[in-house]
N, C-alpha and C. Protein backbone atom coordinates (compact mmCIF):
# COMPACT_ATOMS: atom_id res chain seq x y z
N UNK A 1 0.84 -1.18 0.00
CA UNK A 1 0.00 0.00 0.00
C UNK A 1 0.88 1.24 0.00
N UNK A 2 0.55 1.90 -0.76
CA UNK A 2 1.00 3.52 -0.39
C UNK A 2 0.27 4.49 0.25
N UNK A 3 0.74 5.37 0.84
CA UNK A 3 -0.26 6.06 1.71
C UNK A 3 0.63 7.42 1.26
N UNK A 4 -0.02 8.54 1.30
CA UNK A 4 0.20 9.61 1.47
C UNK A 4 -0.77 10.33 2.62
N UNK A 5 -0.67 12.25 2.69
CA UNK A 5 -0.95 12.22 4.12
C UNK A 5 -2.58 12.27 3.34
N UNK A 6 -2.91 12.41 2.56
CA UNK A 6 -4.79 12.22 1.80
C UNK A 6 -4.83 11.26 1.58
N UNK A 7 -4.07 10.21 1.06
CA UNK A 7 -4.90 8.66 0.25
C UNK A 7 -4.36 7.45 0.38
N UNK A 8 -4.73 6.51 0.88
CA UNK A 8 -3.84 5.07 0.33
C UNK A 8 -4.62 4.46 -0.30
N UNK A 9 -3.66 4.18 -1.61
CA UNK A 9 -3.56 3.54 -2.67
C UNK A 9 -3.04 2.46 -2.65
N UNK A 10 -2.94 1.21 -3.95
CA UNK A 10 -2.42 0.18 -3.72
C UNK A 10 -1.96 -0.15 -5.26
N UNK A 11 -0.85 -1.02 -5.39
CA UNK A 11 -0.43 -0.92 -6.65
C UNK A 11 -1.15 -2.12 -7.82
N UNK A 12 -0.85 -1.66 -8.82
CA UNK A 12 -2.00 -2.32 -9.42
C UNK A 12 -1.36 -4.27 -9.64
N UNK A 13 -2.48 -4.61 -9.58
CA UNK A 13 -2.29 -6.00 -9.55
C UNK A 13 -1.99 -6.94 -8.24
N UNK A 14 -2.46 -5.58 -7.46
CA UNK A 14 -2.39 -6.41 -6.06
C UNK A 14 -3.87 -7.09 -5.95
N UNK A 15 -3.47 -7.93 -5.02
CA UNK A 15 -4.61 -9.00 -4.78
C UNK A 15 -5.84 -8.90 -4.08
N UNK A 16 -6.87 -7.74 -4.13
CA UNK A 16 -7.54 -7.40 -2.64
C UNK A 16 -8.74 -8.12 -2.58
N UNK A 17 -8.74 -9.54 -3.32
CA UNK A 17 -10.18 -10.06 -3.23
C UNK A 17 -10.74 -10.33 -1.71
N UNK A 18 -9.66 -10.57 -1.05
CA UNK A 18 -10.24 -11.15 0.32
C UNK A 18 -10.19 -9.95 1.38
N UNK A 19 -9.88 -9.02 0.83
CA UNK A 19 -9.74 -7.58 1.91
C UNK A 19 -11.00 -7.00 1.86
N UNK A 20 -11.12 -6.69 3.24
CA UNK A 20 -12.35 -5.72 3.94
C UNK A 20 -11.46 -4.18 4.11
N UNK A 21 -12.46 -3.48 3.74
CA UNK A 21 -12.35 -2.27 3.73
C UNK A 21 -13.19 -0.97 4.56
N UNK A 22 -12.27 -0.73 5.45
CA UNK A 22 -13.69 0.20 6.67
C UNK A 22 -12.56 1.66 6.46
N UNK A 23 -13.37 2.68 5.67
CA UNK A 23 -12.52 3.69 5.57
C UNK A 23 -13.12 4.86 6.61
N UNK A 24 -12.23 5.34 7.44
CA UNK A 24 -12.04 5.98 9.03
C UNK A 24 -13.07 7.47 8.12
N UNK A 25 -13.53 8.24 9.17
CA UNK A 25 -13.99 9.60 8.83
C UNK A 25 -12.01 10.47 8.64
N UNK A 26 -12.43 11.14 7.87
CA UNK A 26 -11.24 12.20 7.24
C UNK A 26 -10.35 11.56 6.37
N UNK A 27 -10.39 10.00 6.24
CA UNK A 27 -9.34 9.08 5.75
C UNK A 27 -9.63 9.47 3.73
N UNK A 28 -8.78 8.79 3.20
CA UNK A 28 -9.52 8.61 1.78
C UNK A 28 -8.91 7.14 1.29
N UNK A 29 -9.65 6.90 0.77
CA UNK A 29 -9.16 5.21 0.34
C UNK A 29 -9.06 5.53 -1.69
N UNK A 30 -7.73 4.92 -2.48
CA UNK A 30 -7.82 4.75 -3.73
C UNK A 30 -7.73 3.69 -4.31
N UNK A 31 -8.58 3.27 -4.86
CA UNK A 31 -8.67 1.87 -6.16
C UNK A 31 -8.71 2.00 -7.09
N UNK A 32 -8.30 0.91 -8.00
CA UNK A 32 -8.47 1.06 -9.41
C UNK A 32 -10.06 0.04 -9.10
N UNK A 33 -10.44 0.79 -10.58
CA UNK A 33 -12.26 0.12 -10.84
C UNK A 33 -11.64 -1.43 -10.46
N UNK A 34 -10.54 -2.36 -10.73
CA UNK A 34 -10.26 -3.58 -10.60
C UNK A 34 -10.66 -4.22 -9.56
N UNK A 35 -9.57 -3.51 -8.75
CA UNK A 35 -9.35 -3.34 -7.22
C UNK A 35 -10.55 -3.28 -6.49
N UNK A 36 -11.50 -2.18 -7.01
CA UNK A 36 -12.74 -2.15 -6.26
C UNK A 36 -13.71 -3.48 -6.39
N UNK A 37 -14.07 -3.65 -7.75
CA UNK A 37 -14.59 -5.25 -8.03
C UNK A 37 -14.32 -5.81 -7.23
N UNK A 38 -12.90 -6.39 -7.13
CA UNK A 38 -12.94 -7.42 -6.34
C UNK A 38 -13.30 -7.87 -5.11
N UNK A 39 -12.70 -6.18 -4.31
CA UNK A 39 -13.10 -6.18 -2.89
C UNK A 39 -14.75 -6.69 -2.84
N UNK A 40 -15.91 -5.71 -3.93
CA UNK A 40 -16.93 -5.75 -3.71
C UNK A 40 -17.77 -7.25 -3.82
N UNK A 41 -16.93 -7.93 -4.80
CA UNK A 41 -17.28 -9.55 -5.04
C UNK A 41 -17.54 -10.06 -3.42
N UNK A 42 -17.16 -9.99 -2.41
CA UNK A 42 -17.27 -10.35 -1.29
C UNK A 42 -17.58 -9.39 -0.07
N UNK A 43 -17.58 -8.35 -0.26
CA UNK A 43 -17.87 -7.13 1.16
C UNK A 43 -18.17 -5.78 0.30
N UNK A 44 -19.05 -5.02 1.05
CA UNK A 44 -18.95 -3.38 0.20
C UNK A 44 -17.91 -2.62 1.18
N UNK A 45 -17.50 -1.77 0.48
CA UNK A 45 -16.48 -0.99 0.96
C UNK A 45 -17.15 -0.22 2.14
N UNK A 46 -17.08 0.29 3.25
CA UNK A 46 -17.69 0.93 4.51
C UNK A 46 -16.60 2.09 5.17
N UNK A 47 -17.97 2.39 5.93
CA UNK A 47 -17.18 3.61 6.72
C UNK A 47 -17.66 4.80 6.27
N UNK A 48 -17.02 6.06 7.26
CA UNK A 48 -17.62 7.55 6.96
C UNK A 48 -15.80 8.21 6.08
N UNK A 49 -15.29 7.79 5.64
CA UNK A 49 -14.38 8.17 4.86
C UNK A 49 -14.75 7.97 3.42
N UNK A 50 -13.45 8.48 2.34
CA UNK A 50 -14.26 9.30 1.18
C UNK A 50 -13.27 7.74 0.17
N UNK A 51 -13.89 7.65 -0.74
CA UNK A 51 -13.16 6.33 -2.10
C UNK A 51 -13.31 6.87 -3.47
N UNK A 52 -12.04 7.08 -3.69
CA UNK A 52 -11.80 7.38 -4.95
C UNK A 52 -11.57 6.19 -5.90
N UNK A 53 -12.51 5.90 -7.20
CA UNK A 53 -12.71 4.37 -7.51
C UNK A 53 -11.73 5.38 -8.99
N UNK A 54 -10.75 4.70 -9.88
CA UNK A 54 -10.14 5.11 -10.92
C UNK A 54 -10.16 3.89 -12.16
N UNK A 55 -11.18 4.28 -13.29
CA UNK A 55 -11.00 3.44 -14.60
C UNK A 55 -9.49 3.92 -15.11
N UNK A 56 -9.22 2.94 -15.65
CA UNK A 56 -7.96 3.09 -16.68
C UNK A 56 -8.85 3.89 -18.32
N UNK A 57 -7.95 4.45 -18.48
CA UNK A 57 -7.86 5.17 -20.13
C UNK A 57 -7.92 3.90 -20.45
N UNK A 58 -8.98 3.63 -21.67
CA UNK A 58 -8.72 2.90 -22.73
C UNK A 58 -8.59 3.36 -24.03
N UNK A 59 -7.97 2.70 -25.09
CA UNK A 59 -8.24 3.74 -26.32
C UNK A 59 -9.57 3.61 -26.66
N UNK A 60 -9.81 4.73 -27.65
CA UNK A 60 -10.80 5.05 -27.90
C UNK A 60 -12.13 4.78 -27.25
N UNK A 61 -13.22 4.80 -27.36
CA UNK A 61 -14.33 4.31 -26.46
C UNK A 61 -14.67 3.54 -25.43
N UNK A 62 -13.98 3.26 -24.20
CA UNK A 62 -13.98 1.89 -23.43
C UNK A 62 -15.18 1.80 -22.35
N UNK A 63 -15.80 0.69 -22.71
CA UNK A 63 -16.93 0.16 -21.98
C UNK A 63 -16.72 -0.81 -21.26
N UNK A 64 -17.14 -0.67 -20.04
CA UNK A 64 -17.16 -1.50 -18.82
C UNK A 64 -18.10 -1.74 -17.70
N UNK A 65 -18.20 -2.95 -17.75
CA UNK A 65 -19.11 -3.35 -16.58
C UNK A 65 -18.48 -4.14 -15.08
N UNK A 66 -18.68 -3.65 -14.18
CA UNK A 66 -18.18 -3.92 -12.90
C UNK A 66 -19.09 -4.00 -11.85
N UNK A 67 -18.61 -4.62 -11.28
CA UNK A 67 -19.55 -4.60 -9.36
C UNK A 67 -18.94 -3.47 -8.39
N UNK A 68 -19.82 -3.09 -8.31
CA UNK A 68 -19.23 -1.81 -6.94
C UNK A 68 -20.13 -1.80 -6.27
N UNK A 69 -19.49 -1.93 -4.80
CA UNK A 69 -20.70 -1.79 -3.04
C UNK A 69 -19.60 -0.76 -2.87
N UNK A 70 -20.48 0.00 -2.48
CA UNK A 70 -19.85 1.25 -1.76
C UNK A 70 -20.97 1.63 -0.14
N UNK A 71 -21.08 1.22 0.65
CA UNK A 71 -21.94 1.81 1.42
C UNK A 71 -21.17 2.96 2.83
N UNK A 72 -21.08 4.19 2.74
CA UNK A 72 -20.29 4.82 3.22
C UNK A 72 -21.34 5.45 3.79
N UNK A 73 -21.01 6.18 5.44
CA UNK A 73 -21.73 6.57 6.49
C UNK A 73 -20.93 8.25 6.43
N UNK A 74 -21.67 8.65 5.12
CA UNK A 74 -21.71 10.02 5.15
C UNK A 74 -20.25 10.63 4.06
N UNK A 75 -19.84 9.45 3.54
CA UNK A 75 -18.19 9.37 2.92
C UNK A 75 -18.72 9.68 1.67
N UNK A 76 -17.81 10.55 0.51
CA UNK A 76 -17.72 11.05 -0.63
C UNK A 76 -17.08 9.64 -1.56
N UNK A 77 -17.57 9.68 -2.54
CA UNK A 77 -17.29 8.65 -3.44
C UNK A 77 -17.20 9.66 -4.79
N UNK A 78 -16.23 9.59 -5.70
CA UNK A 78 -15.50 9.77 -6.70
C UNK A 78 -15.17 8.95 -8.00
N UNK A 79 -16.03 8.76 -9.03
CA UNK A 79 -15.87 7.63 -9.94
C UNK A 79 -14.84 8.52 -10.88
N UNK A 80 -13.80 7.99 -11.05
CA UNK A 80 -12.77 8.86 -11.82
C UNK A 80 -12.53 7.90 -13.16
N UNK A 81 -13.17 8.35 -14.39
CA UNK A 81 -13.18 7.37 -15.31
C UNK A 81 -11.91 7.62 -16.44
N UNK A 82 -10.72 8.10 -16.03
CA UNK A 82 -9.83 7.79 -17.19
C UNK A 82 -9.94 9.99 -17.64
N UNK A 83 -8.92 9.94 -18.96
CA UNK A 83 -9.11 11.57 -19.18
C UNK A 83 -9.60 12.04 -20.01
N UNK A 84 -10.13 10.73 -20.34
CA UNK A 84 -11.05 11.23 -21.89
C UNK A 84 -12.43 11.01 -21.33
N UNK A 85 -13.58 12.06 -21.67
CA UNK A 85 -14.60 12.02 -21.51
C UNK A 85 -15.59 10.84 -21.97
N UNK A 86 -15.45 9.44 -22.97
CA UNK A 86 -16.00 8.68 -23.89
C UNK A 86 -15.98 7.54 -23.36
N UNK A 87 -15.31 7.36 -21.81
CA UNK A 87 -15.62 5.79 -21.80
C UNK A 87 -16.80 5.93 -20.29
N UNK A 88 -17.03 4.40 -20.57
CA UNK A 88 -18.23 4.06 -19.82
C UNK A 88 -18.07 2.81 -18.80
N UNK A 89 -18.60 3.39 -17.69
CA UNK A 89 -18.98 2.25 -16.62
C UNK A 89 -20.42 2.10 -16.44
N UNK A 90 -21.05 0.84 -16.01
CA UNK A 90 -22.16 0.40 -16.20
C UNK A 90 -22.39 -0.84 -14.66
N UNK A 91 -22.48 -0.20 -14.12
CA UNK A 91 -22.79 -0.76 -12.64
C UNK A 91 -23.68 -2.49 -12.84
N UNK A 92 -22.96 -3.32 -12.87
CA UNK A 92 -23.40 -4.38 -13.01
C UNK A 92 -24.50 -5.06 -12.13
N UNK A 93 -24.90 -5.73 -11.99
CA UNK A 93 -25.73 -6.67 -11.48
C UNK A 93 -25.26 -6.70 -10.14
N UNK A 94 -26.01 -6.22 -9.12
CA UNK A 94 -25.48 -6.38 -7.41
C UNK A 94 -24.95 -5.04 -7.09
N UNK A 95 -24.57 -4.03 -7.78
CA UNK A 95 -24.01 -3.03 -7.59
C UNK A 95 -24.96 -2.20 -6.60
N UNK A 96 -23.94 -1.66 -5.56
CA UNK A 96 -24.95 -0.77 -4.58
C UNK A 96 -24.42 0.73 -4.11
N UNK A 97 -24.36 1.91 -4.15
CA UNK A 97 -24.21 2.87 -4.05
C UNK A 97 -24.77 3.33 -2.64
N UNK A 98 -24.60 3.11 -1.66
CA UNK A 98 -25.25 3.64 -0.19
C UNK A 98 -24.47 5.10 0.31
N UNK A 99 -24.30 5.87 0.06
CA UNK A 99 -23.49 7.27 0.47
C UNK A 99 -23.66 7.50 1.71
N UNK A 100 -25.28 7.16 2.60
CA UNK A 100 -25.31 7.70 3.58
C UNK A 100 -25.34 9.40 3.94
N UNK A 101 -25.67 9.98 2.32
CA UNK A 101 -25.72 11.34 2.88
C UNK A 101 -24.65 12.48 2.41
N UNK A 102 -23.69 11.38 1.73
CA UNK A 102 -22.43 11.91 0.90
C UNK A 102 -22.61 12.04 -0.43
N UNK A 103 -21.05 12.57 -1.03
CA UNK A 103 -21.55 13.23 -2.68
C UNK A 103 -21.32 12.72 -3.37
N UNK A 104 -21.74 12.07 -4.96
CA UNK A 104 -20.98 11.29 -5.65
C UNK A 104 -20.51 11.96 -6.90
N UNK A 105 -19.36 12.54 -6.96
CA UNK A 105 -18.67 13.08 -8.45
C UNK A 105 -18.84 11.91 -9.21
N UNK A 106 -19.09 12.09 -10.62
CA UNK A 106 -18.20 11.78 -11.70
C UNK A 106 -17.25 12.43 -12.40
N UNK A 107 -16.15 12.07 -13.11
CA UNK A 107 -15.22 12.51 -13.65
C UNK A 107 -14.81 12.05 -14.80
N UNK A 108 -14.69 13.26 -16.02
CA UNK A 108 -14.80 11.99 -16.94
C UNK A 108 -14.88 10.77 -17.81
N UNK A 109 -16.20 10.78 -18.00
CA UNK A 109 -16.75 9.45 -18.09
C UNK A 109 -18.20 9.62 -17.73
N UNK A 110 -19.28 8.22 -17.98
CA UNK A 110 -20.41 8.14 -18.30
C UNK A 110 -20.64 6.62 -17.19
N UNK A 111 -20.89 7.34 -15.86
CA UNK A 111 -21.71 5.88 -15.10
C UNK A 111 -23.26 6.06 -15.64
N UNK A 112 -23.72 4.68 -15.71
CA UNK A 112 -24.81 4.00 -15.71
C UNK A 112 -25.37 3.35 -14.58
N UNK A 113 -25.52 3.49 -14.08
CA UNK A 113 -26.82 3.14 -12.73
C UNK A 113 -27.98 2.16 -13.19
N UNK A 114 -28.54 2.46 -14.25
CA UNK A 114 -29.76 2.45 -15.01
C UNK A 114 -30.06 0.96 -15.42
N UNK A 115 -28.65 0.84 -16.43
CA UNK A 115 -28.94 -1.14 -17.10
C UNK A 115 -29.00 -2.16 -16.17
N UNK A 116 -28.67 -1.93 -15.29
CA UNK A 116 -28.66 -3.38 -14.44
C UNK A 116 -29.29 -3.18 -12.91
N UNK A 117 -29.82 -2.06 -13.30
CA UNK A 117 -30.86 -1.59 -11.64
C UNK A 117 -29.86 -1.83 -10.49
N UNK A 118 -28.56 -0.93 -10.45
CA UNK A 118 -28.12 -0.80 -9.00
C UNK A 118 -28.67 0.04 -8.32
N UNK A 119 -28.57 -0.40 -7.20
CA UNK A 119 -29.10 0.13 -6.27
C UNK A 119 -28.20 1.67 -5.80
N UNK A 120 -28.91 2.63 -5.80
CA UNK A 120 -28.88 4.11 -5.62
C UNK A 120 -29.47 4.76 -4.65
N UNK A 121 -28.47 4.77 -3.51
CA UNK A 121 -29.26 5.00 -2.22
C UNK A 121 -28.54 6.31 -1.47
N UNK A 122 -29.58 7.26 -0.70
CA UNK A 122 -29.31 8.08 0.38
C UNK A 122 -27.88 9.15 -0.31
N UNK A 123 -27.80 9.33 -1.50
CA UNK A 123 -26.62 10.09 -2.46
C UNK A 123 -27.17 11.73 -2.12
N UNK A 124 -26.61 12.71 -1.40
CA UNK A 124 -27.30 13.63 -1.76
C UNK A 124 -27.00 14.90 -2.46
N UNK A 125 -25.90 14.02 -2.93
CA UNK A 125 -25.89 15.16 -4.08
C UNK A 125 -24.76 14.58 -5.05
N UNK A 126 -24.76 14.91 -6.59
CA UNK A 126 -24.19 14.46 -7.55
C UNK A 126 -23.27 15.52 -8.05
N UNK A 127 -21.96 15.80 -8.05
CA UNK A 127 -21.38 16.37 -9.10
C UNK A 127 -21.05 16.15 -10.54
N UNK A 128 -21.81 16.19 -11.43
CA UNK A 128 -21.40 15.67 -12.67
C UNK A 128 -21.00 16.24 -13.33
N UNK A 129 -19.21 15.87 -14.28
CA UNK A 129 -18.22 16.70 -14.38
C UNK A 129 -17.72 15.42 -16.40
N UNK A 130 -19.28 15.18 -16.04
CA UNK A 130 -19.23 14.50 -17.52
C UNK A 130 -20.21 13.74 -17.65
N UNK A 131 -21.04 12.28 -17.26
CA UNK A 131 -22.19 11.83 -17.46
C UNK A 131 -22.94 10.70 -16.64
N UNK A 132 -23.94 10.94 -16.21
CA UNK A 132 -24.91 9.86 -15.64
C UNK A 132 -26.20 9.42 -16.24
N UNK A 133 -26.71 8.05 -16.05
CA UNK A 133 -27.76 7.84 -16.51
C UNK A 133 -28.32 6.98 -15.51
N UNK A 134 -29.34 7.40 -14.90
CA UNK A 134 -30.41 6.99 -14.12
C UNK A 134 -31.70 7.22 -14.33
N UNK A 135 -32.43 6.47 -13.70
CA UNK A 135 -34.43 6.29 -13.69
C UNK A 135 -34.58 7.26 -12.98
N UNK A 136 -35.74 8.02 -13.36
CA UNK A 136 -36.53 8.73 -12.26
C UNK A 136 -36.07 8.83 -10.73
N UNK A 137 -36.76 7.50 -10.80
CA UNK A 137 -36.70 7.10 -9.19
C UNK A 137 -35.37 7.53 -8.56
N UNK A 138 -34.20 7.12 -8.88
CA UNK A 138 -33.05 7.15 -8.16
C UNK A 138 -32.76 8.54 -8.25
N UNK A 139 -33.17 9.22 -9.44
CA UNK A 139 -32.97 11.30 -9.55
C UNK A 139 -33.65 11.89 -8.50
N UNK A 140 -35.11 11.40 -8.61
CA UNK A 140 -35.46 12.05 -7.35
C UNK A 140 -35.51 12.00 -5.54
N UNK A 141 -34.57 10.57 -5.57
CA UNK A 141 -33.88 10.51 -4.18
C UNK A 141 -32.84 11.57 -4.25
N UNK A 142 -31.73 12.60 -4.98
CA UNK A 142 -31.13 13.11 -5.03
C UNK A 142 -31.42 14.48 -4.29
N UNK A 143 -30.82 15.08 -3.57
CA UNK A 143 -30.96 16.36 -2.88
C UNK A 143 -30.42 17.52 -3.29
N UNK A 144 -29.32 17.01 -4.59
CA UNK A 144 -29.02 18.38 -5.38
C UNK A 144 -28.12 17.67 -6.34
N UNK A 145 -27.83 18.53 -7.37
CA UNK A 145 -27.02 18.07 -8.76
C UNK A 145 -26.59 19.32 -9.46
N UNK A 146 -25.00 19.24 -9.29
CA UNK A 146 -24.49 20.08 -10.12
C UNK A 146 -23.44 19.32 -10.91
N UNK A 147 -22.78 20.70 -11.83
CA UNK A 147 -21.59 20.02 -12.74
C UNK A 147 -21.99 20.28 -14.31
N UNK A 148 -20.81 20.30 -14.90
CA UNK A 148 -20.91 20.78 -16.19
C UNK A 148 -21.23 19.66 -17.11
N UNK A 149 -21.77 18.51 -16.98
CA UNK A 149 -22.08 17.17 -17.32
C UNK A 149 -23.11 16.94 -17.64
N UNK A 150 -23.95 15.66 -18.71
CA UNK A 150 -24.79 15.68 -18.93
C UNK A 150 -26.05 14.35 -17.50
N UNK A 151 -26.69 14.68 -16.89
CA UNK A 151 -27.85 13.55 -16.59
C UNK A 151 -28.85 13.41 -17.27
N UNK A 152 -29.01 12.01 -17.62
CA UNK A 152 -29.52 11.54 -18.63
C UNK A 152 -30.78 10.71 -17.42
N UNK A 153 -31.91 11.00 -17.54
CA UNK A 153 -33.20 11.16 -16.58
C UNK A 153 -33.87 9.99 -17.39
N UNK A 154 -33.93 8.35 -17.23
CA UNK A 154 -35.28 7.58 -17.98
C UNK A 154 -36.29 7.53 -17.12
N UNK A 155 -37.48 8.15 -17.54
CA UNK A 155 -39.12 8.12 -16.96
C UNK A 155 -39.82 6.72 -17.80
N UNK A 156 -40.36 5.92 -16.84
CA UNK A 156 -41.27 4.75 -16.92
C UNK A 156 -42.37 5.45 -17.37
N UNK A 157 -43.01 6.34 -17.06
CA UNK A 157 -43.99 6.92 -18.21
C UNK A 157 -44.48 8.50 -17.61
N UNK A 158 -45.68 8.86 -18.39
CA UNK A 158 -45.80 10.29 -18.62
C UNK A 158 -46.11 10.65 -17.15
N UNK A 159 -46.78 10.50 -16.14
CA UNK A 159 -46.82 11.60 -14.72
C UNK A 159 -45.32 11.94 -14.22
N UNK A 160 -44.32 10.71 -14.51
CA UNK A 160 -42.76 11.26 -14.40
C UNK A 160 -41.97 12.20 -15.22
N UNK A 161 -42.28 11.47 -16.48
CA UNK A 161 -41.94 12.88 -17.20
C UNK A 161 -42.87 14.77 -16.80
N UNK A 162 -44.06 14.91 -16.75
CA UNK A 162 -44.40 15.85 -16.15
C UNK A 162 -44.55 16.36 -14.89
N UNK A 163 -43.41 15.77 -14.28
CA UNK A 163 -42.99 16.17 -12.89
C UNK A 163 -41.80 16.09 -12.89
N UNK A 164 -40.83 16.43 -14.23
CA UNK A 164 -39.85 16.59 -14.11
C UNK A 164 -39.22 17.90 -13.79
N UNK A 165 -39.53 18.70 -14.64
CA UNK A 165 -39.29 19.90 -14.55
C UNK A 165 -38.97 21.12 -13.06
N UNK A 166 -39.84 20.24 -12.49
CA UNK A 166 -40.31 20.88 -11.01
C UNK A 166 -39.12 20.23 -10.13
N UNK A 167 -39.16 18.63 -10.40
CA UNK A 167 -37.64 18.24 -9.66
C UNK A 167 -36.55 18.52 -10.38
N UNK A 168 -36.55 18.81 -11.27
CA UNK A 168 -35.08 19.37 -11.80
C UNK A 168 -34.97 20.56 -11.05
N UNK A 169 -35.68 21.72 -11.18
CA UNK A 169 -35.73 23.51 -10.48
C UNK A 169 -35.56 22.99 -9.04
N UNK A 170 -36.16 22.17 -8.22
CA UNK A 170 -35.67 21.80 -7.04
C UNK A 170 -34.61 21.26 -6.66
N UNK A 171 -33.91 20.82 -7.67
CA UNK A 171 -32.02 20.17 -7.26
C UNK A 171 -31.29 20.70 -7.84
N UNK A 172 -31.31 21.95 -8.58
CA UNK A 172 -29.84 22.60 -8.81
C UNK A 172 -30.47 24.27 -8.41
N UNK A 173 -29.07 24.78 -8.56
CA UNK A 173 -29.22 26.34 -7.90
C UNK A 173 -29.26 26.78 -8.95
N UNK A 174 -30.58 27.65 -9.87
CA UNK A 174 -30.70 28.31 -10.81
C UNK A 174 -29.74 29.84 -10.79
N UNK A 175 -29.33 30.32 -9.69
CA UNK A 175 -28.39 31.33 -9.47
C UNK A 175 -26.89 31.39 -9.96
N UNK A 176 -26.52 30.09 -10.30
CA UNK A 176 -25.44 29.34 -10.55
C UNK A 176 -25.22 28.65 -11.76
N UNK A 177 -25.36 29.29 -13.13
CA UNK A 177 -25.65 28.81 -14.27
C UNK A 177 -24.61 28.24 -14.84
N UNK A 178 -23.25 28.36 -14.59
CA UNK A 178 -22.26 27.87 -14.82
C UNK A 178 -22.21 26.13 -14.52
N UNK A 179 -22.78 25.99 -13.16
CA UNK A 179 -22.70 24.46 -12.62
C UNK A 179 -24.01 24.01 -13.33
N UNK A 180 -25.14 23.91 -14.18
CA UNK A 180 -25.90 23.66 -14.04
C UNK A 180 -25.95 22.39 -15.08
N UNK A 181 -25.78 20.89 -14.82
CA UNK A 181 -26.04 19.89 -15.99
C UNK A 181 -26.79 20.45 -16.76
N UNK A 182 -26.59 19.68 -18.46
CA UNK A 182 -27.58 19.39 -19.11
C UNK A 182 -28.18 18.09 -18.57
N UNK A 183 -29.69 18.36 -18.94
CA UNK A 183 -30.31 17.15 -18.71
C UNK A 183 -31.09 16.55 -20.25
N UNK A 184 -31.50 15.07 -20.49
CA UNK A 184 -31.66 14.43 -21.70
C UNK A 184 -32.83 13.75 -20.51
N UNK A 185 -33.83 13.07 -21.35
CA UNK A 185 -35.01 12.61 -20.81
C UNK A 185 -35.40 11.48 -21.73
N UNK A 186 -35.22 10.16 -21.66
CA UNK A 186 -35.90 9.01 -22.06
C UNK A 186 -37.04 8.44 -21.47
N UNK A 187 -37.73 7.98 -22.58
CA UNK A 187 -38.87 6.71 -21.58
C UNK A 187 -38.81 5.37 -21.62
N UNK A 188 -38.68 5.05 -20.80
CA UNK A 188 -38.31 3.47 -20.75
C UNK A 188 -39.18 2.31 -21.76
């Protein structure tokens, strides 16, 4: 492990399938998306400290699907997808997002929440600094959303879509036009 006085990290190709992870309040924990999988294959990552999860650059377009438990007691989570804005993570099957009340950046890159129904819990607020795609449902558990990024909103049908508008003006600061996502609207 490396530690600096903000983060320990671990080098890549280390082995952390069988490691539990309880990250302290003020601490920060770093993984590669690998690293995180694996841990999550067997435990979600815990604690009121903050996890910075890091995709590798792939060339051109890289798509990926992974397991991530993150359930953090008030801890910041950071999906750092590589430096090109074009690749994609796609929260696989079992994937659980519990913040507890904390913020979840993206960076760019394009999480998906959406294809495989992870679970999206208690997040209260999103920085998006490039792209998300979630249901209704999981947008309007959100308590605020900024970032120069696009959220991509799918409504199961029309009373969601016409109650969008009203929860969008309720989670970002219209005073603040600079931070303000674009938003895109599908129906399922």
């Amino acid at each position: 492990a490396t530690s600096t006085s903000d983060e320990v990290t671990f080098a890549a190709g280390a082995d952390l399938s069988a490691a539990t992870f309880v990250v302290s309040s003020g601490a920060k924990l770093g993984l590669s998306l690998d690293q995180a999988s694996a841990v999550s294959a067997t435990n979600a990552i815990t604690g009121a400290g903050d996890v910075v999860i890091t995709m590798p650059e792939g060339t051109g377009s890289y798509v990926e699907t992974a397991l991530l438990k993150v359930d953090l007691d008030g801890g910041n989570l950071t999906l750092d997808l590589g430096e090109d804005d074009n690749d994609t993570l796609i929260l696989a099957s079992g994937s659980s997002i519990d913040l507890g009340g904390g913020v979840l950046t993206i960076s760019d890159g394009k999480v998906d929440v959406l294809t495989n129904a992870a679970d999206f819990l208690n997040v209260s607020s999103v920085v998006i600094n490039s792209s998300i795609i979630l249901s209704y449902s999981d947008f309007v558990s959100i308590v605020s959303i900024k970032g120069t990024g696009n959220a991509e909103i799918v409504c199961a049908d029309i009373s969601e879509i016409n109650s969008l508008a009203e929860v969008i003006e309720s989670r970002i600061n219209l005073a603040d036009s600079i931070l303000i996502p674009e938003f895109s609207v599908k129906v399922a």
